[in-house]
PDB file of N, CA and C in Angstrom:
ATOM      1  N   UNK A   1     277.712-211.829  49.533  1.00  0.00           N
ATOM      2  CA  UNK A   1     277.620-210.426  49.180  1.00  0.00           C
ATOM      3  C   UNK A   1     277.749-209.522  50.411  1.00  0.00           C
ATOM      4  N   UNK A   2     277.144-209.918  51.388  1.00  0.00           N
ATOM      5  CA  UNK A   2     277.062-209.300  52.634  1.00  0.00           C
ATOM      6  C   UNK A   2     278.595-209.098  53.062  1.00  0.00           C
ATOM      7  N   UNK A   3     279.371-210.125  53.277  1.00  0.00           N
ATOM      8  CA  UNK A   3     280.650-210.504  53.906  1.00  0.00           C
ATOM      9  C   UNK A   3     281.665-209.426  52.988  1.00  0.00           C
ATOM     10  N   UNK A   4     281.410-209.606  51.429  1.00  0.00           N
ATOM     11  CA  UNK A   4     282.311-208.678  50.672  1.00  0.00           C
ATOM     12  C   UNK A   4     282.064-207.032  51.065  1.00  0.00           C
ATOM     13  N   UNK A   5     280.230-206.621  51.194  1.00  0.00           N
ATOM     14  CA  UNK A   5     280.217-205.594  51.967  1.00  0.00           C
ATOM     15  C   UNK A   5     281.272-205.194  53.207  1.00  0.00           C
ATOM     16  N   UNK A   6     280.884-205.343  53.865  1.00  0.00           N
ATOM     17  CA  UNK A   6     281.799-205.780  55.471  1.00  0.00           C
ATOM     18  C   UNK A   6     283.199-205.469  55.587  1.00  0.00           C
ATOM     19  N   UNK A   7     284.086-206.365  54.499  1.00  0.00           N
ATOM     20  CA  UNK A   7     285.187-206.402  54.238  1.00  0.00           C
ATOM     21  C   UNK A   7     285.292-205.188  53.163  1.00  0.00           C
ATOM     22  N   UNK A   8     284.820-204.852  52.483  1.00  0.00           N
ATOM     23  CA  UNK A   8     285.136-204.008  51.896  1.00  0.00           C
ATOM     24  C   UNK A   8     285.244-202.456  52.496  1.00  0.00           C
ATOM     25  N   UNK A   9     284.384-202.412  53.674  1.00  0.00           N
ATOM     26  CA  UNK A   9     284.046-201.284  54.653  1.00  0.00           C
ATOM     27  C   UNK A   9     284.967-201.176  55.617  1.00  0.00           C
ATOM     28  N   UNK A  10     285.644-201.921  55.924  1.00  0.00           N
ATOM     29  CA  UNK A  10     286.503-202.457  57.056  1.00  0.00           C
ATOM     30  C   UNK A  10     287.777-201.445  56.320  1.00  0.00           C
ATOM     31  N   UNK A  11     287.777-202.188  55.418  1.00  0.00           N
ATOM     32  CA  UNK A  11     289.264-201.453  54.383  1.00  0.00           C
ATOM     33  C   UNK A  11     289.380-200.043  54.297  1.00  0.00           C
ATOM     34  N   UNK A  12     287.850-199.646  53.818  1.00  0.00           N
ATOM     35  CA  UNK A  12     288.035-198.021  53.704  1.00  0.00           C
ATOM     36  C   UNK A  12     288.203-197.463  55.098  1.00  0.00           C
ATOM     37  N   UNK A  13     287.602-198.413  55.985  1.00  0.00           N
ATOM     38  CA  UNK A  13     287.731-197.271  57.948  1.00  0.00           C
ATOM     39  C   UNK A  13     289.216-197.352  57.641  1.00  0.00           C
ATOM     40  N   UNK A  14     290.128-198.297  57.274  1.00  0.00           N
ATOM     41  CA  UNK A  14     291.294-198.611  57.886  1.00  0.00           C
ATOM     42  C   UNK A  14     292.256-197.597  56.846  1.00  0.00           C
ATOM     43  N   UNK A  15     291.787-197.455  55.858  1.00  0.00           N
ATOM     44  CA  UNK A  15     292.908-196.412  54.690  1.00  0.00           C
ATOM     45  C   UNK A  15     292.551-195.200  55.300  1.00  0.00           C
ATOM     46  N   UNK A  16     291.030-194.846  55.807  1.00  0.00           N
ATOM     47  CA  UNK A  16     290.838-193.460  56.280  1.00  0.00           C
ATOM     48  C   UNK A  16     291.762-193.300  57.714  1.00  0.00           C
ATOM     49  N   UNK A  17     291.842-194.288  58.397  1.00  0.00           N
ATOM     50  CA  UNK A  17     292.100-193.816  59.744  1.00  0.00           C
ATOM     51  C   UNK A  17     293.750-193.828  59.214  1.00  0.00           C
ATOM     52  N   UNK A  18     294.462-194.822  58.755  1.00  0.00           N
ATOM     53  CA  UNK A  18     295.977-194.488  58.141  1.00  0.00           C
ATOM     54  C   UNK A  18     296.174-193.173  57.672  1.00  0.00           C
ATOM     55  N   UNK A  19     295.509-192.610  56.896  1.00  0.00           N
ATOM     56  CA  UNK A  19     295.565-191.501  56.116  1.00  0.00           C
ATOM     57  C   UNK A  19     295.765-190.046  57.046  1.00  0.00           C
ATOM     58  N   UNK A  20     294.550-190.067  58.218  1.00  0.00           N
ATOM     59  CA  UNK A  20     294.148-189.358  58.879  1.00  0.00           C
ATOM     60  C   UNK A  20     295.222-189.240  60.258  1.00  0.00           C
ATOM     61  N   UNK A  21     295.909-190.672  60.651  1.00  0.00           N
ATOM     62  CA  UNK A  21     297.065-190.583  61.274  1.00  0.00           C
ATOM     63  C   UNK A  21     298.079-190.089  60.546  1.00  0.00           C
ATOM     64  N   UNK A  22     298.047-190.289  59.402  1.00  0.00           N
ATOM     65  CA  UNK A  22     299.716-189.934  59.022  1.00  0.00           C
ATOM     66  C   UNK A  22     299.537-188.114  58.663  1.00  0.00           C
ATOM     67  N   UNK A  23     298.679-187.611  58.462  1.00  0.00           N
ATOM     68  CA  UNK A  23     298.367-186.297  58.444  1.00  0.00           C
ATOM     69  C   UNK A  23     298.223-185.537  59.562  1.00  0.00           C
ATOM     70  N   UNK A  24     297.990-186.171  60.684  1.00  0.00           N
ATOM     71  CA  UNK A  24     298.328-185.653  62.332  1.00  0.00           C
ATOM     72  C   UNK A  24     299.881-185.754  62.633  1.00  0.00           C
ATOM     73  N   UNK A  25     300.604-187.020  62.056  1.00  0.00           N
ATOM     74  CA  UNK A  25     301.956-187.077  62.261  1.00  0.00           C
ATOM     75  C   UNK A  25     302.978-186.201  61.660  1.00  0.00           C
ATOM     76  N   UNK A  26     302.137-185.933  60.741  1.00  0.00           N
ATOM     77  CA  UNK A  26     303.145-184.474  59.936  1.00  0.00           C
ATOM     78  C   UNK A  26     303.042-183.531  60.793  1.00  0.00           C
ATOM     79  N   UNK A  27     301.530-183.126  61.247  1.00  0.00           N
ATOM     80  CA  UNK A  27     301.146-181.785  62.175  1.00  0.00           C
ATOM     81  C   UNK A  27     301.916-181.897  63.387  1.00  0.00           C
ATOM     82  N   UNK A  28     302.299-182.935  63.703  1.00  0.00           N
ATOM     83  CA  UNK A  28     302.871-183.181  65.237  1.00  0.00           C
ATOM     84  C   UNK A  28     304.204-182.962  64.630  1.00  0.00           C
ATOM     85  N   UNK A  29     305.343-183.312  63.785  1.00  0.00           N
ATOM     86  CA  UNK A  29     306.317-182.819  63.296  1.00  0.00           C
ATOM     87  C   UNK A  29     306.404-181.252  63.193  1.00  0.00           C
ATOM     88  N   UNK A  30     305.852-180.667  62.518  1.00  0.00           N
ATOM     89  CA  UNK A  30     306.313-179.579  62.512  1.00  0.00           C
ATOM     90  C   UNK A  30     305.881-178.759  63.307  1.00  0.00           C
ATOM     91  N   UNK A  31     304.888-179.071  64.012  1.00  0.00           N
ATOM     92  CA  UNK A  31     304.547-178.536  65.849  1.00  0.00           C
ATOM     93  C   UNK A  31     306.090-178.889  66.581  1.00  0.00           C
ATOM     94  N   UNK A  32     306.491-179.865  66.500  1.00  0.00           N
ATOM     95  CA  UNK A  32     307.826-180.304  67.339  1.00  0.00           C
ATOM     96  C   UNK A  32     309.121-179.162  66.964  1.00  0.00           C
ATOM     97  N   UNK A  33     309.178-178.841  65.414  1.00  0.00           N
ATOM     98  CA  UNK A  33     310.064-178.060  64.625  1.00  0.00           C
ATOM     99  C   UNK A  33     309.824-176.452  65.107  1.00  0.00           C
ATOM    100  N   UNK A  34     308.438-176.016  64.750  1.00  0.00           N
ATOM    101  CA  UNK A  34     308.546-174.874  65.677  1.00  0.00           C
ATOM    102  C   UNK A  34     308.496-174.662  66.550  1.00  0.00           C
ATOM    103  N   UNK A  35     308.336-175.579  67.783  1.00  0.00           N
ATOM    104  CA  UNK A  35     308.733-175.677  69.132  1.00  0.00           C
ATOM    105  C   UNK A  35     309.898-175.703  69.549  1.00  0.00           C
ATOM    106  N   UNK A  36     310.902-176.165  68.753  1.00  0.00           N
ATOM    107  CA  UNK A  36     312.040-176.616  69.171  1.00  0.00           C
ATOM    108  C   UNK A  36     312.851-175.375  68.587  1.00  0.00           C
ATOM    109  N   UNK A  37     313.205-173.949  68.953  1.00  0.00           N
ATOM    110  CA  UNK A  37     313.184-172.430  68.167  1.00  0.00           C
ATOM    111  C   UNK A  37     314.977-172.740  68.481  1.00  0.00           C
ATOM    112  N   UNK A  38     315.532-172.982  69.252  1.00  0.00           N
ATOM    113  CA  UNK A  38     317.071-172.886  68.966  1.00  0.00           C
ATOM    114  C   UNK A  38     317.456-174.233  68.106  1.00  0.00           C
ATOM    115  N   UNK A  39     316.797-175.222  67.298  1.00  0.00           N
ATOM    116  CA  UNK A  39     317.194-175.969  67.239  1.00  0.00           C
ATOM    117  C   UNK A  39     318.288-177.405  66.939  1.00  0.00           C
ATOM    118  N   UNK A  40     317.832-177.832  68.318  1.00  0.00           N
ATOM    119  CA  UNK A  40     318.991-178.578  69.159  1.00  0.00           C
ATOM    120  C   UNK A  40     318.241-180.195  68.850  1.00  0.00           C
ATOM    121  N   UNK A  41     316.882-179.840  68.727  1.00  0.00           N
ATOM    122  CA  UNK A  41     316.800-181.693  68.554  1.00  0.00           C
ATOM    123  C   UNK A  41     315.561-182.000  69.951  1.00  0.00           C
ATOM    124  N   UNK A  42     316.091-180.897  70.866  1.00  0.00           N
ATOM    125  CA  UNK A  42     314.750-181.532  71.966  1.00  0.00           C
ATOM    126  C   UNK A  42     314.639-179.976  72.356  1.00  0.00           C
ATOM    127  N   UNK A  43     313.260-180.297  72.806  1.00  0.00           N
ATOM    128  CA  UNK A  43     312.071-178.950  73.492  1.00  0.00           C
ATOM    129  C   UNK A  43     312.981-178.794  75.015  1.00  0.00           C
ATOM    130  N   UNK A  44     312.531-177.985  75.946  1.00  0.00           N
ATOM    131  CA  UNK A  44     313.012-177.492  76.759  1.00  0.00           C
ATOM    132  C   UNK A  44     312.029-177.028  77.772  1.00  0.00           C
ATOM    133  N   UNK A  45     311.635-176.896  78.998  1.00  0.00           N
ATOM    134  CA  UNK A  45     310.499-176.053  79.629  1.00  0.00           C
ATOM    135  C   UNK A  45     309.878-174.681  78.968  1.00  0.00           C
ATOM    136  N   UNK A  46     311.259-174.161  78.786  1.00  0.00           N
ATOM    137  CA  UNK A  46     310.461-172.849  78.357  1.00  0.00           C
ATOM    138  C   UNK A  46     310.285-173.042  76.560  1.00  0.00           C
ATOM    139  N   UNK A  47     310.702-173.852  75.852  1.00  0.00           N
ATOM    140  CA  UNK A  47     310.521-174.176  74.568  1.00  0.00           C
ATOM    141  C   UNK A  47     308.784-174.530  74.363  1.00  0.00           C
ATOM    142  N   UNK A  48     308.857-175.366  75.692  1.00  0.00           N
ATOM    143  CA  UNK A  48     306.956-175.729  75.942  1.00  0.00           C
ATOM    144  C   UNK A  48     306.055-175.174  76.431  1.00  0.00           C
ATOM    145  N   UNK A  49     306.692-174.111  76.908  1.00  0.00           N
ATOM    146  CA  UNK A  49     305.699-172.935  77.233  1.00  0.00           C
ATOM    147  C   UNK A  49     304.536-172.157  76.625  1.00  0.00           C
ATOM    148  N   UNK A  50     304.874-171.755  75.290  1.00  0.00           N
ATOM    149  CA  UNK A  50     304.136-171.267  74.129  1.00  0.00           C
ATOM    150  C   UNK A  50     302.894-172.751  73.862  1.00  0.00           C
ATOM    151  N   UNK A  51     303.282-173.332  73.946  1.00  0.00           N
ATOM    152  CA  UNK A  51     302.268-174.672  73.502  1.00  0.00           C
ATOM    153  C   UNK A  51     301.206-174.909  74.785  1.00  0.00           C
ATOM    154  N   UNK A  52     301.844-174.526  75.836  1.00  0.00           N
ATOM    155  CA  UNK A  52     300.940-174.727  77.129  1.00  0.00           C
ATOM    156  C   UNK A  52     299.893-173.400  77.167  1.00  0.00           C
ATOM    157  N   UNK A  53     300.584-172.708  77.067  1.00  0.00           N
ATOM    158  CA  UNK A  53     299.559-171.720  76.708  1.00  0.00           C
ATOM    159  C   UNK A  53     298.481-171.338  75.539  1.00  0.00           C
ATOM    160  N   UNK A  54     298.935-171.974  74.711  1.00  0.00           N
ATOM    161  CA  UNK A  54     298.035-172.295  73.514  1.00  0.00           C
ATOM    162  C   UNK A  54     296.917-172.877  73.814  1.00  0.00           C
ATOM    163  N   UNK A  55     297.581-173.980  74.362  1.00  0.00           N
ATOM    164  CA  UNK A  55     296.393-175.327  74.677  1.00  0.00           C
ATOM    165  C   UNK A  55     295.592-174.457  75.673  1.00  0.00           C
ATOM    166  N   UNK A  56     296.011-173.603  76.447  1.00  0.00           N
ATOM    167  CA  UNK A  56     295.192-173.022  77.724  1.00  0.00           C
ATOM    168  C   UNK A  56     293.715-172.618  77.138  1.00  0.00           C
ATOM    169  N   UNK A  57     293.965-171.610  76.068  1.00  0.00           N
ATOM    170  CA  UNK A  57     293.229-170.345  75.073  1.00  0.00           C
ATOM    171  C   UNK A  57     292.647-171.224  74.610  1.00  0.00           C
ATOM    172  N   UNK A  58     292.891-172.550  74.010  1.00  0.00           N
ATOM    173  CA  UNK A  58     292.047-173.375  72.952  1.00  0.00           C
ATOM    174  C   UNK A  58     290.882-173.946  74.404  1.00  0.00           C
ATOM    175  N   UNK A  59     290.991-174.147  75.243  1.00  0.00           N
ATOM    176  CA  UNK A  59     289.881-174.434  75.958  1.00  0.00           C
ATOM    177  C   UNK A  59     289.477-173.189  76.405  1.00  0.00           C
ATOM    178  N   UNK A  60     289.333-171.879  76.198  1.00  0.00           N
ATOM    179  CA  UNK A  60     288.622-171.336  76.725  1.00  0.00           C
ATOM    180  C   UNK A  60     289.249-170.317  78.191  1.00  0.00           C
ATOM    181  N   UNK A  61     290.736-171.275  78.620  1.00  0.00           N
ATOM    182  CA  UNK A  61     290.309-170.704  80.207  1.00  0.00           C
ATOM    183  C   UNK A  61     291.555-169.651  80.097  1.00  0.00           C
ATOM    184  N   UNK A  62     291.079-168.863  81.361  1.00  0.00           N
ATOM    185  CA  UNK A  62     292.003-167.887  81.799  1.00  0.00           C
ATOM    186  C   UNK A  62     292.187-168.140  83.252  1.00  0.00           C
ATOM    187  N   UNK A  63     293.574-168.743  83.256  1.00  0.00           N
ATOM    188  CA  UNK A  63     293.990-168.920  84.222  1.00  0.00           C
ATOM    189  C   UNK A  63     294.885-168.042  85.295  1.00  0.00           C
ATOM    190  N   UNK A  64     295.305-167.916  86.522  1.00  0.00           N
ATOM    191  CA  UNK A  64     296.163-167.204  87.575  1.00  0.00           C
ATOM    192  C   UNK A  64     297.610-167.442  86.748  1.00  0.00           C
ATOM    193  N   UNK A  65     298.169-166.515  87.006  1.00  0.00           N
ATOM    194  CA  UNK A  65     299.759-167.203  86.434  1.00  0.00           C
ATOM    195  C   UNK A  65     300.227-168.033  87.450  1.00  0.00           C
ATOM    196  N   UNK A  66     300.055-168.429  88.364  1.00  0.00           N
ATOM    197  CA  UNK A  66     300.705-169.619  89.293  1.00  0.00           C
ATOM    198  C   UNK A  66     300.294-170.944  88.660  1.00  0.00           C
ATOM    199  N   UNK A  67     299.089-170.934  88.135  1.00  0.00           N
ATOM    200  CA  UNK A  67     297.824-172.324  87.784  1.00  0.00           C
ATOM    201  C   UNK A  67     298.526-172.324  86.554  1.00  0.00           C
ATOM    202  N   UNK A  68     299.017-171.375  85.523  1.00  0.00           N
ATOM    203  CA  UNK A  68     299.371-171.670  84.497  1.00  0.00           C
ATOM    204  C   UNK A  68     300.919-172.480  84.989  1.00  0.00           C
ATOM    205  N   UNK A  69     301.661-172.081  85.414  1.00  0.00           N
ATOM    206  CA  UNK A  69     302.952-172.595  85.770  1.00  0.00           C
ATOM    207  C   UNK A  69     302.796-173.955  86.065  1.00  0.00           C
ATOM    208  N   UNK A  70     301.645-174.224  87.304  1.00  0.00           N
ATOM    209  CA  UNK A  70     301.401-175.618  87.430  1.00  0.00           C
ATOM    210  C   UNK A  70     301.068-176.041  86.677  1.00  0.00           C
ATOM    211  N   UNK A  71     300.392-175.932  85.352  1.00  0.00           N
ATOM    212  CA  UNK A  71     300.206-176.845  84.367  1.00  0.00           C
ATOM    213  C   UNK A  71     301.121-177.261  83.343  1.00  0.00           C
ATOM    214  N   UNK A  72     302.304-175.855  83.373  1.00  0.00           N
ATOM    215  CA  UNK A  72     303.147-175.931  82.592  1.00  0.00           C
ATOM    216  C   UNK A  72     304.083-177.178  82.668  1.00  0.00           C
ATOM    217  N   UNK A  73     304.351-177.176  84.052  1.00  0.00           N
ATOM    218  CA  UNK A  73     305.147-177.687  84.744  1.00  0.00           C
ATOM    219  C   UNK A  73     304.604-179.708  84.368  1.00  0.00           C
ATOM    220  N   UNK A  74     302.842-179.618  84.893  1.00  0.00           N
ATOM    221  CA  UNK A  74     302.561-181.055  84.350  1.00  0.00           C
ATOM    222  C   UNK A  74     302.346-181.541  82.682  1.00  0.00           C
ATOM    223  N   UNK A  75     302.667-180.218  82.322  1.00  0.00           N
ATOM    224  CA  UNK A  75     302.677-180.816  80.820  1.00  0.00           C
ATOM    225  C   UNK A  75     303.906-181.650  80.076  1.00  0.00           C
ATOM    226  N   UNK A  76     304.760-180.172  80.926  1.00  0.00           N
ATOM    227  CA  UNK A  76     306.217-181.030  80.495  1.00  0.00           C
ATOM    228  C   UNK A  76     306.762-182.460  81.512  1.00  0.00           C
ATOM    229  N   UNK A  77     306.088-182.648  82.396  1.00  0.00           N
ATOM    230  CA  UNK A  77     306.779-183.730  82.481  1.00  0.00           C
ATOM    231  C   UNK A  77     306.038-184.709  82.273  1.00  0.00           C
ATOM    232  N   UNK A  78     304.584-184.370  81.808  1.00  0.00           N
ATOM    233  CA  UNK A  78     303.636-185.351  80.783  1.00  0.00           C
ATOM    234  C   UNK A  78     304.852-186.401  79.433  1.00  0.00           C
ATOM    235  N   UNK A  79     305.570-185.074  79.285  1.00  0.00           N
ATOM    236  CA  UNK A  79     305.836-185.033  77.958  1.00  0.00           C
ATOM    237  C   UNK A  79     307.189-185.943  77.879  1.00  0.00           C
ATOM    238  N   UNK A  80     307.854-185.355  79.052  1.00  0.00           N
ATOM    239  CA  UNK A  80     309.259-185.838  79.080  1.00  0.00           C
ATOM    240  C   UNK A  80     308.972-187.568  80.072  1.00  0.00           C
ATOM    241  N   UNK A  81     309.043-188.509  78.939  1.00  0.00           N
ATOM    242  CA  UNK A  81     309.044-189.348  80.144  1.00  0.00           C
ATOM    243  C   UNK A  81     309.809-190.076  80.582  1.00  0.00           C
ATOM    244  N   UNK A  82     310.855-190.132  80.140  1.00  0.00           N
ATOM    245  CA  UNK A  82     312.140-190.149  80.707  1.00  0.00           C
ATOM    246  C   UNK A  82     312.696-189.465  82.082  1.00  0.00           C
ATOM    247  N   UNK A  83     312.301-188.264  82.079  1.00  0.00           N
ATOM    248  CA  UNK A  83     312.517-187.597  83.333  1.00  0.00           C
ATOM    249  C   UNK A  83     313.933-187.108  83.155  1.00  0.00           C
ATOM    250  N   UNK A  84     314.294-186.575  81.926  1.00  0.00           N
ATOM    251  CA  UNK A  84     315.865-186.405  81.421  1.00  0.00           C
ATOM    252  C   UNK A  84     315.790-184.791  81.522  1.00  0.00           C
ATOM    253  N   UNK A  85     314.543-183.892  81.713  1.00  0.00           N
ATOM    254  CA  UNK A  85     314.760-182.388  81.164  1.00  0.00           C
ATOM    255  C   UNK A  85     314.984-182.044  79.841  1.00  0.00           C
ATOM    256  N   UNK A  86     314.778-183.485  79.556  1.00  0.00           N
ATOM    257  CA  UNK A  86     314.806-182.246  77.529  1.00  0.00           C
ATOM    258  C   UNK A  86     313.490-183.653  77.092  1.00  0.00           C
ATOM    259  N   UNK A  87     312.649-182.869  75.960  1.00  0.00           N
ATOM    260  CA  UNK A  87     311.653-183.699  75.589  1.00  0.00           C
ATOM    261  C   UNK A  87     311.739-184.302  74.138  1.00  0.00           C
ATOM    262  N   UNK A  88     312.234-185.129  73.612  1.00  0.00           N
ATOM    263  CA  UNK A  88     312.756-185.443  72.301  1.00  0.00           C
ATOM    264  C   UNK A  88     311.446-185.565  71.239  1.00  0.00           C
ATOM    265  N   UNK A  89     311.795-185.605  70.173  1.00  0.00           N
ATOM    266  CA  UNK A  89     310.734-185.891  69.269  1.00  0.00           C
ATOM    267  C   UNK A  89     309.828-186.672  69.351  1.00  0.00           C
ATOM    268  N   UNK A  90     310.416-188.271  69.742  1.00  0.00           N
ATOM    269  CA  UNK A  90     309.986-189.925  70.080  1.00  0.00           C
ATOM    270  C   UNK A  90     309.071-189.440  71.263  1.00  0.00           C
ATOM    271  N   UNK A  91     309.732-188.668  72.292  1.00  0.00           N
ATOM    272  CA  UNK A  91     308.664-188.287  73.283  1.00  0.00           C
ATOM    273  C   UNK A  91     307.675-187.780  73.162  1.00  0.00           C
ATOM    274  N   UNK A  92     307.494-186.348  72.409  1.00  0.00           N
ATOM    275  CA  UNK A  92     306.496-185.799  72.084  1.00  0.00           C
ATOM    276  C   UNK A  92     305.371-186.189  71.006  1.00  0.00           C
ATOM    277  N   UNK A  93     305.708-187.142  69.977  1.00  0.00           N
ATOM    278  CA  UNK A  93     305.255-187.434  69.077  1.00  0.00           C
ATOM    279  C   UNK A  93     304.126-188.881  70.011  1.00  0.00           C
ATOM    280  N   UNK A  94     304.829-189.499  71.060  1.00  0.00           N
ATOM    281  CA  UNK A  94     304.353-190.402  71.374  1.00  0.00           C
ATOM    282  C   UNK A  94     303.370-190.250  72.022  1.00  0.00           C
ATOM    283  N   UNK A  95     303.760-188.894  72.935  1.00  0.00           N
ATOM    284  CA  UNK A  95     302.964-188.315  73.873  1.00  0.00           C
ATOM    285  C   UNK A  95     301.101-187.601  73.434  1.00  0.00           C
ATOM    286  N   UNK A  96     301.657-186.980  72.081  1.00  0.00           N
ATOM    287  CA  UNK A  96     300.466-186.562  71.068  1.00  0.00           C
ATOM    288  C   UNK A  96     299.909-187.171  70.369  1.00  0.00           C
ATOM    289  N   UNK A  97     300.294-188.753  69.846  1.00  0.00           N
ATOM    290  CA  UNK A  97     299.538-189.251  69.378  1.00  0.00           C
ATOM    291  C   UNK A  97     298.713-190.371  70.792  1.00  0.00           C
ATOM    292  N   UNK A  98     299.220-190.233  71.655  1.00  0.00           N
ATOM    293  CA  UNK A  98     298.117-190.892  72.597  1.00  0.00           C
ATOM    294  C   UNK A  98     296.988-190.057  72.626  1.00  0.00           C
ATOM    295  N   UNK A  99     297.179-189.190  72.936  1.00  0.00           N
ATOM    296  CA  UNK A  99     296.524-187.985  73.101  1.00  0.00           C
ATOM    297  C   UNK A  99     295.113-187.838  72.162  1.00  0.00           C
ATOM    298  N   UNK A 100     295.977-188.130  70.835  1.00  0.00           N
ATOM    299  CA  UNK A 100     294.823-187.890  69.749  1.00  0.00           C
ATOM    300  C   UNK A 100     294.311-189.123  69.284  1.00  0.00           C
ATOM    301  N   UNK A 101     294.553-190.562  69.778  1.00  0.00           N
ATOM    302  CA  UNK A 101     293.865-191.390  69.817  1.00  0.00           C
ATOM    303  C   UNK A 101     292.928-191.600  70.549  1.00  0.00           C
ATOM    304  N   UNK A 102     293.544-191.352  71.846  1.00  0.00           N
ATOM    305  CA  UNK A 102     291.660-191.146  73.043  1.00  0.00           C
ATOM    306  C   UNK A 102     291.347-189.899  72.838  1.00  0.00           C
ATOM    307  N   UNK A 103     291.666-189.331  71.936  1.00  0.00           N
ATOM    308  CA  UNK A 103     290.342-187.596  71.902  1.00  0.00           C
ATOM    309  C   UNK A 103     290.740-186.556  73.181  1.00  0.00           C
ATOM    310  N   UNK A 104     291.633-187.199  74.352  1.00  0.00           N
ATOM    311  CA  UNK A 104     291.565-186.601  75.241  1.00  0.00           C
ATOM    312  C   UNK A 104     293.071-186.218  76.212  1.00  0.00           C
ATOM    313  N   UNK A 105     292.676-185.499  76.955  1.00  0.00           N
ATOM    314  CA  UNK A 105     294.428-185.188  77.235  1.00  0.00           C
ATOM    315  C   UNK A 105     294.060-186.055  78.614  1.00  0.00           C
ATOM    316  N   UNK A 106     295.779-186.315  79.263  1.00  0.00           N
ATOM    317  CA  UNK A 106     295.578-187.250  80.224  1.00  0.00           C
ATOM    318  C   UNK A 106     294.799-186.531  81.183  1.00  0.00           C
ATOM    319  N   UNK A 107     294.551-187.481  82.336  1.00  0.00           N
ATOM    320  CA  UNK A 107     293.936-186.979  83.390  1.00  0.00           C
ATOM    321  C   UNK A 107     294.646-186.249  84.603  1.00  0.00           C
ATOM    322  N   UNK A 108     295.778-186.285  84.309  1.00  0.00           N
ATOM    323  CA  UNK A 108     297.160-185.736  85.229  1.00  0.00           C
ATOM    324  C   UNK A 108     297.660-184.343  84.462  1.00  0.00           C
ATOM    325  N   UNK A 109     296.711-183.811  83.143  1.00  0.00           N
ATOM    326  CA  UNK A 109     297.067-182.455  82.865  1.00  0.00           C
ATOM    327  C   UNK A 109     295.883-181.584  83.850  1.00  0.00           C
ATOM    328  N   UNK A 110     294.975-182.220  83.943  1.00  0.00           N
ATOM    329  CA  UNK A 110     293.913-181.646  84.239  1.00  0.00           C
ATOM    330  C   UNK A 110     294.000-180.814  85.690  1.00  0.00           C
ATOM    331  N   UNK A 111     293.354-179.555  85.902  1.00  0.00           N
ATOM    332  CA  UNK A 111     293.703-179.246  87.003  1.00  0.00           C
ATOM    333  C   UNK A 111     292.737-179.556  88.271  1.00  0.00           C
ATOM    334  N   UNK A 112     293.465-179.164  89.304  1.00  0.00           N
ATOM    335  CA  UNK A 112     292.338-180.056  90.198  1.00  0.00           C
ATOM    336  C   UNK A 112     291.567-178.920  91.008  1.00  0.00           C
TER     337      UNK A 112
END
């Protein structure tokens, strides 16, 4: 009885956390769609700009415009990891769901 408990609990973490990913993966889609405003298929520096600054406001800070640039700057090439100058979907999608699996943004957005 115990074991069917268990297993049966196991199942629901695992349909919730499926569920709960695939409902972030939509949000990360059409975050990518209105990011991508001429769209061509991939983001751009200044396409990621609006999002860097978002993220700024959602923590709270008000930054120098130089500090914002530097972050801008490590976001996108957070993002791009290829190192190609354009950030594709596969990139960004990959990039955000790391992101939202550890709860946390890397340690190389962070400023120092």
């Amino acid at each position: 009885m115990f074991y069917d408990f268990v297993d049966k609990s196991a199942q629901v973490e695992k349909e919730e956390l499926e569920k709960t990913t695939q409902e972030f993966s939509l949000l990360v889609e059409e975050a990518f769609r209105e990011a991508d405003s001429d769209g061509n298929g991939w983001l751009d520096i200044d396409e990621c700009k609006p999002m860097c600054e978002s993220l700024i406001r959602s923590f709270g800070e008000s930054l120098p415009e130089d500090q914002k640039e530097i972050l801008l700057e490590k976001m996108f090439n957070w993002l791009d990891t290829d190192n190609s100058g354009k950030v594709t979907f596969f990139e960004f999608k990959v990039a955000l769901m790391r992101a939202y699996v550890k709860r946390s943004l890397p340690e190389e957005l962070l400023m120092d």
